[in-house]
PDB file of N, CA and C in Angstrom:
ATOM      1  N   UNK A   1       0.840  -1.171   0.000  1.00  0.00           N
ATOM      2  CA  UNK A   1       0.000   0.000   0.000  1.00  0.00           C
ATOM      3  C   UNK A   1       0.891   1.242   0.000  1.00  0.00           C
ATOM      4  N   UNK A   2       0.517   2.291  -0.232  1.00  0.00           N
ATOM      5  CA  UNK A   2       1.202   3.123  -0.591  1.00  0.00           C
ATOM      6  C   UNK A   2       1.278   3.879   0.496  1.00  0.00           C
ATOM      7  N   UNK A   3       2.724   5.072   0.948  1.00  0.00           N
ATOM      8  CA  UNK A   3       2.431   5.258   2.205  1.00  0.00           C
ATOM      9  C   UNK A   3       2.067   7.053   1.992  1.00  0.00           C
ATOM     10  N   UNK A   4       1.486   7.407   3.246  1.00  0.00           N
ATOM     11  CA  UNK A   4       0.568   8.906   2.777  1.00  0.00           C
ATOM     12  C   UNK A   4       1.660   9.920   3.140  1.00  0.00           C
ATOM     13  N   UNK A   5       2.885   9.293   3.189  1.00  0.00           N
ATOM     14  CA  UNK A   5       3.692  10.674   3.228  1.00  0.00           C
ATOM     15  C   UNK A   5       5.017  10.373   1.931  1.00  0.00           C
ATOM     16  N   UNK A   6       4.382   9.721   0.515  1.00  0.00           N
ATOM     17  CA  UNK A   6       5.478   9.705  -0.356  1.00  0.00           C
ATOM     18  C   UNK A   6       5.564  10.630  -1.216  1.00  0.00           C
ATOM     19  N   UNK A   7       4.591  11.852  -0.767  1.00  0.00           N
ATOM     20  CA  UNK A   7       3.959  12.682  -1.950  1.00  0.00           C
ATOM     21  C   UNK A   7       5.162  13.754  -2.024  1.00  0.00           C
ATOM     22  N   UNK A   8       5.467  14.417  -3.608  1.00  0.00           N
ATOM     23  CA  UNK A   8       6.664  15.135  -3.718  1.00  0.00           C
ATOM     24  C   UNK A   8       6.457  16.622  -3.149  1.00  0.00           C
ATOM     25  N   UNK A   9       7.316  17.472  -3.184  1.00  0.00           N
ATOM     26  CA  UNK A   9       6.880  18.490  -2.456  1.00  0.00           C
ATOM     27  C   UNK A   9       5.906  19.904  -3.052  1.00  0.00           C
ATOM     28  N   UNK A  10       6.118  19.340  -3.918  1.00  0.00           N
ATOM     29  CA  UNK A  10       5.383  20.319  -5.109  1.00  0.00           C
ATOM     30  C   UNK A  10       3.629  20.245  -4.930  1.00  0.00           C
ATOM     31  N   UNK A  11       3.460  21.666  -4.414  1.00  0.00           N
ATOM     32  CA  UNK A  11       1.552  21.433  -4.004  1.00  0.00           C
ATOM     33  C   UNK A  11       1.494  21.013  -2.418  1.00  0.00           C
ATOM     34  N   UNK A  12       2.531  20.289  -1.868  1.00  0.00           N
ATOM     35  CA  UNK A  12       2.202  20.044  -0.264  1.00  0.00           C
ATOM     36  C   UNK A  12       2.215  20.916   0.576  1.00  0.00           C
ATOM     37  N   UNK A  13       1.153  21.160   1.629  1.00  0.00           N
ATOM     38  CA  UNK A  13       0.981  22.558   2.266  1.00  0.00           C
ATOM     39  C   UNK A  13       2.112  22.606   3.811  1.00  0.00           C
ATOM     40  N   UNK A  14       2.387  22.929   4.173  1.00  0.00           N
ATOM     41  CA  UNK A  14       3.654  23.365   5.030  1.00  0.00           C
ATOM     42  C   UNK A  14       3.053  22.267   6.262  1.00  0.00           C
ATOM     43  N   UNK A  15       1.664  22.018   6.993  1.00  0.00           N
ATOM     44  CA  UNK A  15       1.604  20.936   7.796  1.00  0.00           C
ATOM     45  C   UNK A  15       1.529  19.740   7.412  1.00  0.00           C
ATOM     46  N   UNK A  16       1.940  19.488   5.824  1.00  0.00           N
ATOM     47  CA  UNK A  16       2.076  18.180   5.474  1.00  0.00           C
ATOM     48  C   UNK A  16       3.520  17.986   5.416  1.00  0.00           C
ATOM     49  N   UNK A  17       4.620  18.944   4.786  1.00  0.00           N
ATOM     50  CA  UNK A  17       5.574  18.568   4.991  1.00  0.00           C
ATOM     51  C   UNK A  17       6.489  18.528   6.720  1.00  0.00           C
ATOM     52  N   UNK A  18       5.746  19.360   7.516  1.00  0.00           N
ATOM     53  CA  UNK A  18       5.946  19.585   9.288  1.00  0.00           C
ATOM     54  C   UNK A  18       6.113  18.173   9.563  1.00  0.00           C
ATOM     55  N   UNK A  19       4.408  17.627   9.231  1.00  0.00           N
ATOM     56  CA  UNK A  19       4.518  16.161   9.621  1.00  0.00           C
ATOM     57  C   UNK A  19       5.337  14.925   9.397  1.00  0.00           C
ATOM     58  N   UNK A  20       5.608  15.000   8.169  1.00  0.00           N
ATOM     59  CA  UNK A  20       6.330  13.825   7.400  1.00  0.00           C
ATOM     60  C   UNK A  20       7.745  14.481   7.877  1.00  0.00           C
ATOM     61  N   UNK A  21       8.470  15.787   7.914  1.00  0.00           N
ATOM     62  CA  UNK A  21      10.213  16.073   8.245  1.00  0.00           C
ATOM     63  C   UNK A  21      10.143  16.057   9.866  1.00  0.00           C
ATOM     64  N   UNK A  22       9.426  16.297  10.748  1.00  0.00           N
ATOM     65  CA  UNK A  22      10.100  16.584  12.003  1.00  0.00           C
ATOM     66  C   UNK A  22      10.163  15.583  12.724  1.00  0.00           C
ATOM     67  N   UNK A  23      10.769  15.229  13.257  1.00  0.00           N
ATOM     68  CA  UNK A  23      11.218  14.129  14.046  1.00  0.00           C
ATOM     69  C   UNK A  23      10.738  14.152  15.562  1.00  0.00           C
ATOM     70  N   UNK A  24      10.027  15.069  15.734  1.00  0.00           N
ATOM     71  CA  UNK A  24       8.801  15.555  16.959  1.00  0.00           C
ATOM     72  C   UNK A  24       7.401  15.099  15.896  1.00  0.00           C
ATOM     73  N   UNK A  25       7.264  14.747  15.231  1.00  0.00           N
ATOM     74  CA  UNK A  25       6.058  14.309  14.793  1.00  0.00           C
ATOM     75  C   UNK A  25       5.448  13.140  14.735  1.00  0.00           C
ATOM     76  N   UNK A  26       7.051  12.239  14.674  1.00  0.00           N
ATOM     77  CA  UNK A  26       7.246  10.745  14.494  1.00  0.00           C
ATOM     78  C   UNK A  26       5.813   9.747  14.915  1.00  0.00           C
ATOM     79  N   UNK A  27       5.491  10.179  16.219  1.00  0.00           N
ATOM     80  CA  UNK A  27       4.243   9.285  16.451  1.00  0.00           C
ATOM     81  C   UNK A  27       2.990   9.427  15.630  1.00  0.00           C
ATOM     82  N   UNK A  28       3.180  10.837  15.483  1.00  0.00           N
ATOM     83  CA  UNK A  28       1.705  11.421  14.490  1.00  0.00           C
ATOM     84  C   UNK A  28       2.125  10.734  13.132  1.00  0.00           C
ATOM     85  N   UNK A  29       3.119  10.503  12.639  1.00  0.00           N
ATOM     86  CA  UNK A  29       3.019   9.725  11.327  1.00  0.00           C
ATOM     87  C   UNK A  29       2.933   8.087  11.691  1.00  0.00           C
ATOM     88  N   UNK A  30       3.580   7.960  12.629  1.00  0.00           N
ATOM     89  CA  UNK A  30       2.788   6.502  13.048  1.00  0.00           C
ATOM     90  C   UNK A  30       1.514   6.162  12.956  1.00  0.00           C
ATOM     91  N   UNK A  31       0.889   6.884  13.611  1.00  0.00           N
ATOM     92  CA  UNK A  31      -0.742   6.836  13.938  1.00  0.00           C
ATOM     93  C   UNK A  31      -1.387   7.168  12.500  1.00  0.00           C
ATOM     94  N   UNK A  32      -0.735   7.549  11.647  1.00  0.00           N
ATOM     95  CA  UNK A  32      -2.018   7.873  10.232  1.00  0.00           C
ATOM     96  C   UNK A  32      -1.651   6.920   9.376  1.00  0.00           C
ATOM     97  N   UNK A  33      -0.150   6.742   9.551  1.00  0.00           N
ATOM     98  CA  UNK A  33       0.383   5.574   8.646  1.00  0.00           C
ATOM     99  C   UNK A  33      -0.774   3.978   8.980  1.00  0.00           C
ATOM    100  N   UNK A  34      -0.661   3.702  10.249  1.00  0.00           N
ATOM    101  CA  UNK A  34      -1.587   2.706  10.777  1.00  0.00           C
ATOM    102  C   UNK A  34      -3.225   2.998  10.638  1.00  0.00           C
ATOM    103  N   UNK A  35      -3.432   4.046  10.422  1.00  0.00           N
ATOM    104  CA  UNK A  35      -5.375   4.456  10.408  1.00  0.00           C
ATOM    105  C   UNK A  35      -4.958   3.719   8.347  1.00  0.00           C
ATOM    106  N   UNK A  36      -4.019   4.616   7.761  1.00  0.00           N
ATOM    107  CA  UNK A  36      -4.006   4.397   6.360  1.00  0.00           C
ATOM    108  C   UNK A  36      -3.687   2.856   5.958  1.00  0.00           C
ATOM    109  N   UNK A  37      -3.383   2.211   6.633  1.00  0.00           N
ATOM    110  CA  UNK A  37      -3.083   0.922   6.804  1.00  0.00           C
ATOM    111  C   UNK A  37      -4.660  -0.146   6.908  1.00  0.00           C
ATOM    112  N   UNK A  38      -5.028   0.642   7.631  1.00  0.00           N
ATOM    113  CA  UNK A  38      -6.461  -0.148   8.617  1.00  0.00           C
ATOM    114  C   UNK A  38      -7.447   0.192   7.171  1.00  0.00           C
ATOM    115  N   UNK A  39      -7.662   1.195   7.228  1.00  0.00           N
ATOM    116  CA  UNK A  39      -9.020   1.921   6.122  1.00  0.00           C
ATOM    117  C   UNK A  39      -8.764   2.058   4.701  1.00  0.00           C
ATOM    118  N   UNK A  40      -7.707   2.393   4.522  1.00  0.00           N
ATOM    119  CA  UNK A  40      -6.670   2.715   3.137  1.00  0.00           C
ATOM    120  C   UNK A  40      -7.697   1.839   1.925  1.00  0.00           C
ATOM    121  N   UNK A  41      -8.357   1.011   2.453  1.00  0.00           N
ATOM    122  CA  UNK A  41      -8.483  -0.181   1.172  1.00  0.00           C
ATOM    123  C   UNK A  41     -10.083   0.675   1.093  1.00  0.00           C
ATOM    124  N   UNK A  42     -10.684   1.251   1.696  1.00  0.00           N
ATOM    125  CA  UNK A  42     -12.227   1.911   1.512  1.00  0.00           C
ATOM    126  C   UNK A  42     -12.201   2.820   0.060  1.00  0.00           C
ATOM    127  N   UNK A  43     -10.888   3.550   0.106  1.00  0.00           N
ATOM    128  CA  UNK A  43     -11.250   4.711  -0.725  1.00  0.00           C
ATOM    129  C   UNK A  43     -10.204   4.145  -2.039  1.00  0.00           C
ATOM    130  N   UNK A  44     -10.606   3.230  -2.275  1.00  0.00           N
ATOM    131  CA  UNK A  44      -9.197   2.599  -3.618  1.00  0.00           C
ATOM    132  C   UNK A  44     -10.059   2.822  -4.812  1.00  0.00           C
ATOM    133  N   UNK A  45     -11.172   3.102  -5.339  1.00  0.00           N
ATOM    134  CA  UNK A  45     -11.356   4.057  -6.953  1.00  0.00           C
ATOM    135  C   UNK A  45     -11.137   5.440  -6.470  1.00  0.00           C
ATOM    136  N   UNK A  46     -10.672   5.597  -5.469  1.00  0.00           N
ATOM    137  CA  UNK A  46     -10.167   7.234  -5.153  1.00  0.00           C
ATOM    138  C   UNK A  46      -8.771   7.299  -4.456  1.00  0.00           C
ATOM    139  N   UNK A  47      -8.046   6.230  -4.310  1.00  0.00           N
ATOM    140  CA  UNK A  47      -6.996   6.224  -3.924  1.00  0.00           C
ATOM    141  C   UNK A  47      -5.812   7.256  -4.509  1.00  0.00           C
ATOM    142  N   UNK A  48      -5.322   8.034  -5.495  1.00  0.00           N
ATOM    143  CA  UNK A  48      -4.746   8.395  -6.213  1.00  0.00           C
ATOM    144  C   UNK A  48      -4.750   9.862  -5.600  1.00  0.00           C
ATOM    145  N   UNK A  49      -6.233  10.507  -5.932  1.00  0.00           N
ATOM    146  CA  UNK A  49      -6.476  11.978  -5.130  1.00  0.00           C
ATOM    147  C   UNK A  49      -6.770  11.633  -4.356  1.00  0.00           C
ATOM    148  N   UNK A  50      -6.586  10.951  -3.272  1.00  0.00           N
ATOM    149  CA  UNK A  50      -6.680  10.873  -1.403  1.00  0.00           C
ATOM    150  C   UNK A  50      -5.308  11.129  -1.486  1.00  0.00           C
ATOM    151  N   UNK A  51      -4.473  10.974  -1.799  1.00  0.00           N
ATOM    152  CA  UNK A  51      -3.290  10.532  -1.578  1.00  0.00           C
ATOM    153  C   UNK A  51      -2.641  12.134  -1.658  1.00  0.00           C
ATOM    154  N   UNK A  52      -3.532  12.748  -2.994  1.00  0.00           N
ATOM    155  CA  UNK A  52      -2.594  14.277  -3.280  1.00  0.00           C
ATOM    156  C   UNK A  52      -3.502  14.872  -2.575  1.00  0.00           C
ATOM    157  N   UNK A  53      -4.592  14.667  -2.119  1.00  0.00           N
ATOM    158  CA  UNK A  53      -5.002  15.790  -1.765  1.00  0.00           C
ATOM    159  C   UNK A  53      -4.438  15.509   0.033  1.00  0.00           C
ATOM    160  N   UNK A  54      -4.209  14.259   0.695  1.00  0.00           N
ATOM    161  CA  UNK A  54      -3.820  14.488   2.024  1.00  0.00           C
ATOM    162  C   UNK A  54      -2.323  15.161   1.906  1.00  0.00           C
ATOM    163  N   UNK A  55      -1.436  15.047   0.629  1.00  0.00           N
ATOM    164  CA  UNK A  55      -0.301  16.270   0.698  1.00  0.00           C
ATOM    165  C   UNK A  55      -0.898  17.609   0.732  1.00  0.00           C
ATOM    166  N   UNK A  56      -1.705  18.449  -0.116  1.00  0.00           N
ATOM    167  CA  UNK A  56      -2.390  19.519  -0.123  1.00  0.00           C
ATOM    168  C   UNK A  56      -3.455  20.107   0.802  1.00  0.00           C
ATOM    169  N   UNK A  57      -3.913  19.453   1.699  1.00  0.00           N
ATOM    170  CA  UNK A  57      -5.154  19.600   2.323  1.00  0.00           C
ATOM    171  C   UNK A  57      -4.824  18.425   3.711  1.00  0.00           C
ATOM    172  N   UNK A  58      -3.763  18.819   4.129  1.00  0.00           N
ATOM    173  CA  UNK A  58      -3.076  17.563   4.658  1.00  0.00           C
ATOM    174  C   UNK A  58      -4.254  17.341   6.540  1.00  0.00           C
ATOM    175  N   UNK A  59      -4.448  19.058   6.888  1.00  0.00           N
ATOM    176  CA  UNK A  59      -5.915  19.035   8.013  1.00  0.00           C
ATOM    177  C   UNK A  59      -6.733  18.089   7.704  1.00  0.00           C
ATOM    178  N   UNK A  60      -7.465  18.522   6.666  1.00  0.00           N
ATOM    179  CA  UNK A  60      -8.893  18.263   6.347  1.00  0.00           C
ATOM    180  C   UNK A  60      -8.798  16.693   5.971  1.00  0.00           C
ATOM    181  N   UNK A  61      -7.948  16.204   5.119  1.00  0.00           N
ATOM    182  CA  UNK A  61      -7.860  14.697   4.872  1.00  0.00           C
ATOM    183  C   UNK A  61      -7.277  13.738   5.944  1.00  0.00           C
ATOM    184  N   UNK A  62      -6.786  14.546   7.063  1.00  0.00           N
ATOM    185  CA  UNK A  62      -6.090  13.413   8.361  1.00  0.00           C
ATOM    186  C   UNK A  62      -7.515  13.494   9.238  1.00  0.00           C
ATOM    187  N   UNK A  63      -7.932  14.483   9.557  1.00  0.00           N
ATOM    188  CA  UNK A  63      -9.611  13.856   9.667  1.00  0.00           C
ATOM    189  C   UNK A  63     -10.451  12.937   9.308  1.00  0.00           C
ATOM    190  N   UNK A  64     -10.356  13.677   7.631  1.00  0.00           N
ATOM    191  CA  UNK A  64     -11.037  12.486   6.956  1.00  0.00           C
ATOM    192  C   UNK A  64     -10.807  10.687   7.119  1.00  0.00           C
ATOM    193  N   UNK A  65      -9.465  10.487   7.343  1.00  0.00           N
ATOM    194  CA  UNK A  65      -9.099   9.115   7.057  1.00  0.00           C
ATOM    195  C   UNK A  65      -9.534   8.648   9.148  1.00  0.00           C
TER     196      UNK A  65
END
């Protein structure tokens, strides 16, 4: 499965890249990596833009998932 922080940096909003670089975040990418792990398979004819839009909209889609 693909993981929700492989997205390039181009379009990613500054709390998506916070999350995925700081090394104070580490658990918070644990915990979405594992929700994206658990649920990930719900949104697969939309898997592609879940994926860019949790780089772009990185709030609103870590809710979402």
């Amino acid at each position: 499965m693909s993981s929700l922080f492989d997205a390039a940096d181009e379009g990613a909003c500054e709390a998506y890249r916070a999350c995925r670089d700081h090394r104070s975040k580490a658990d918070a990418r644990v915990f979405l990596e594992q929700a994206w792990d658990r649920v990930g398979h719900l949104v697969c004819e939309r898997r592609p833009h879940f994926l860019t839009e949790f780089g772009s909209n990185f709030h609103a889609k870590s809710w979402e998932l």
